[in-house]
C-alpha atoms as a PDB file:
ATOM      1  CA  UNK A   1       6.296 -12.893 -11.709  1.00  0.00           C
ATOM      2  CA  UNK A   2       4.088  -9.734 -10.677  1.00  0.00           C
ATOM      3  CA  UNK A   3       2.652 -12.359  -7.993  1.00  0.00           C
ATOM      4  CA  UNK A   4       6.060 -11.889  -6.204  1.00  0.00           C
ATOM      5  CA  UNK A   5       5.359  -8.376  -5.079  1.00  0.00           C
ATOM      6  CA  UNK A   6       3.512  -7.473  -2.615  1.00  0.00           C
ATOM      7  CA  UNK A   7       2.654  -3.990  -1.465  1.00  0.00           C
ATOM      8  CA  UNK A   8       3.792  -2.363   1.949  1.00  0.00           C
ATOM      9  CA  UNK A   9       6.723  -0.960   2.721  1.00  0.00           C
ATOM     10  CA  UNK A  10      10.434  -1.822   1.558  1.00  0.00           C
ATOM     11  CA  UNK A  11      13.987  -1.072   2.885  1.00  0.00           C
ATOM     12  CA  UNK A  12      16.018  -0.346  -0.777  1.00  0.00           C
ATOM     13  CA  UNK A  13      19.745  -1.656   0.287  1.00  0.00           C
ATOM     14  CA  UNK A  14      21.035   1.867   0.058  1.00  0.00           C
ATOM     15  CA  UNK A  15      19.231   2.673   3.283  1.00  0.00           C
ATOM     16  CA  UNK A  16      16.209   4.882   2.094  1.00  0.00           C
ATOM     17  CA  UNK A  17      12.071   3.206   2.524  1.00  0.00           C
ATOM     18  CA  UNK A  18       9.899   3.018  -0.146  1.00  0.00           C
ATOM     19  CA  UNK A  19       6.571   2.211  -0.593  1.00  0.00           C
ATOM     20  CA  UNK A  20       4.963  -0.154  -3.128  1.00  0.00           C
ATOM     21  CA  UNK A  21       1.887   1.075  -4.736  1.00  0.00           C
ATOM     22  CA  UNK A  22       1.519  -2.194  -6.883  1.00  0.00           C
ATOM     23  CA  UNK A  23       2.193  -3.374 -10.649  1.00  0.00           C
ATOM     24  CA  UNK A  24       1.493  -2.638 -13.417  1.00  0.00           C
ATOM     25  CA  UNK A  25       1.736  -3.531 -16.817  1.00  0.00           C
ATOM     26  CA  UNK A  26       3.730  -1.235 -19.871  1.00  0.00           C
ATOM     27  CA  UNK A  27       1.313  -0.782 -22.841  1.00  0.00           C
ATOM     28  CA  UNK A  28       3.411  -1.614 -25.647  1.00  0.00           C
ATOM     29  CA  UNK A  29       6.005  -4.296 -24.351  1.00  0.00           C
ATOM     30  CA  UNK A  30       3.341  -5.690 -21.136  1.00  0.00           C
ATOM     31  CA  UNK A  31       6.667  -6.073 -19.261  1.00  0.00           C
ATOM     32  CA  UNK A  32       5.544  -5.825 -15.315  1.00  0.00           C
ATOM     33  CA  UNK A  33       6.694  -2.675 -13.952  1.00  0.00           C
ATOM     34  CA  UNK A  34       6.645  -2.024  -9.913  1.00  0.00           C
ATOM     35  CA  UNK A  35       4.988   1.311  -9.185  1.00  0.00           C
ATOM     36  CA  UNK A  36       6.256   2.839  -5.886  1.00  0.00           C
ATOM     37  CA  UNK A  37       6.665   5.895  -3.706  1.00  0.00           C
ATOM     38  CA  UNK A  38      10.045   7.081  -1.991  1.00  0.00           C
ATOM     39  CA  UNK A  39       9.206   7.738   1.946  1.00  0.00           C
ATOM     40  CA  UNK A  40      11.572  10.856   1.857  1.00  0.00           C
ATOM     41  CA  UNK A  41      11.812  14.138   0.116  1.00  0.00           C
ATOM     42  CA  UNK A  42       9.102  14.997  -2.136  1.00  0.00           C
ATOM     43  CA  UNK A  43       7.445  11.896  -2.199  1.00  0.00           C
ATOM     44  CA  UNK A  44       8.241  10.660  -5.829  1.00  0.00           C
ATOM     45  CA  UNK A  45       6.751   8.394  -7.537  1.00  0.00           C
ATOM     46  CA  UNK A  46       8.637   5.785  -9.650  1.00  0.00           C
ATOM     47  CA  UNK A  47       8.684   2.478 -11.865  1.00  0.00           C
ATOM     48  CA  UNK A  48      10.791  -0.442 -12.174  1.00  0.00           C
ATOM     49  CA  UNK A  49      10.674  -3.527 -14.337  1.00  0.00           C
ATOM     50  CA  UNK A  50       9.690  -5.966 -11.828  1.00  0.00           C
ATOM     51  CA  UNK A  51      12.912  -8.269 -12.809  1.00  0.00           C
ATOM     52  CA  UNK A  52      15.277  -5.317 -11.600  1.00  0.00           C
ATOM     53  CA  UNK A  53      13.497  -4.620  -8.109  1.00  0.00           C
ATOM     54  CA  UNK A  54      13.670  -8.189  -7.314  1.00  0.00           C
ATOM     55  CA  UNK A  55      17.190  -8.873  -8.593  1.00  0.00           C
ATOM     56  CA  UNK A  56      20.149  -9.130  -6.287  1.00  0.00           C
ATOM     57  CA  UNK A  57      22.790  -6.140  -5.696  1.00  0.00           C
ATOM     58  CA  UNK A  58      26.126  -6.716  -5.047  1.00  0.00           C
ATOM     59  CA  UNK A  59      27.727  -4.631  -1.409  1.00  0.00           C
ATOM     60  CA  UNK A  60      30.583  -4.515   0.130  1.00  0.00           C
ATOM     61  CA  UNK A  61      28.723  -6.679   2.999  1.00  0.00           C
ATOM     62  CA  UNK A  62      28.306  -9.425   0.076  1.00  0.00           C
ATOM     63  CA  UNK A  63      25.172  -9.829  -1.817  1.00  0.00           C
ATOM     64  CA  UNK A  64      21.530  -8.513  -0.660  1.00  0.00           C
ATOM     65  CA  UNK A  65      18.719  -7.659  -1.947  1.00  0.00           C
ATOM     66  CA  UNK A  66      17.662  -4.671  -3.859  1.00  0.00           C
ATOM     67  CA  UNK A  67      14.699  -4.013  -1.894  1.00  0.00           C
ATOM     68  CA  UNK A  68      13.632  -6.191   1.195  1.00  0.00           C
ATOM     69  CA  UNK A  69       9.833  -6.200   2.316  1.00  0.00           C
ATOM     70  CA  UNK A  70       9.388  -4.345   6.128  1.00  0.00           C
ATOM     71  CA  UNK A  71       5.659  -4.276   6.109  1.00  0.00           C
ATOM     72  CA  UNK A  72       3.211  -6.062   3.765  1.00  0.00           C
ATOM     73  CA  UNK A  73      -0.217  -4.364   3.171  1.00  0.00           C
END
């Protein structure tokens, strides 16, 4: 499943760019986590179970995305 991320840059559906880092692994469960940086602000850094980032939101538009690729690395 970590195969399905790529890193570059991603539009999150709430309107704000974020950049994956890459994936990585949690030591004691080895679920795949998606380490990225938010392109605003100070710059955090974040993770998220590679299941939720690719899972579909629900919007008043319909369904989309959670985040959609911009710019692969």
């Amino acid at each position: 499943m970590q195969s399905k991320i790529r890193r570059g840059i991603y539009w999150h559906y709430k309107g704000k760019r974020y950049e994956v880092l890459d994936v990585a692994r949690h030591s004691e469960s080895e679920e795949w986590l998606v380490v990225y940086r938010a392109l605003y602000g100070d710059y955090g850094l974040w993770v998220r179970p590679v299941t939720l980032f690719l899972e579909p939101v629900a919007t008043p538009e319909g369904e989309a995305p959670r985040f959609a690729l911009e710019k692969a690395f």
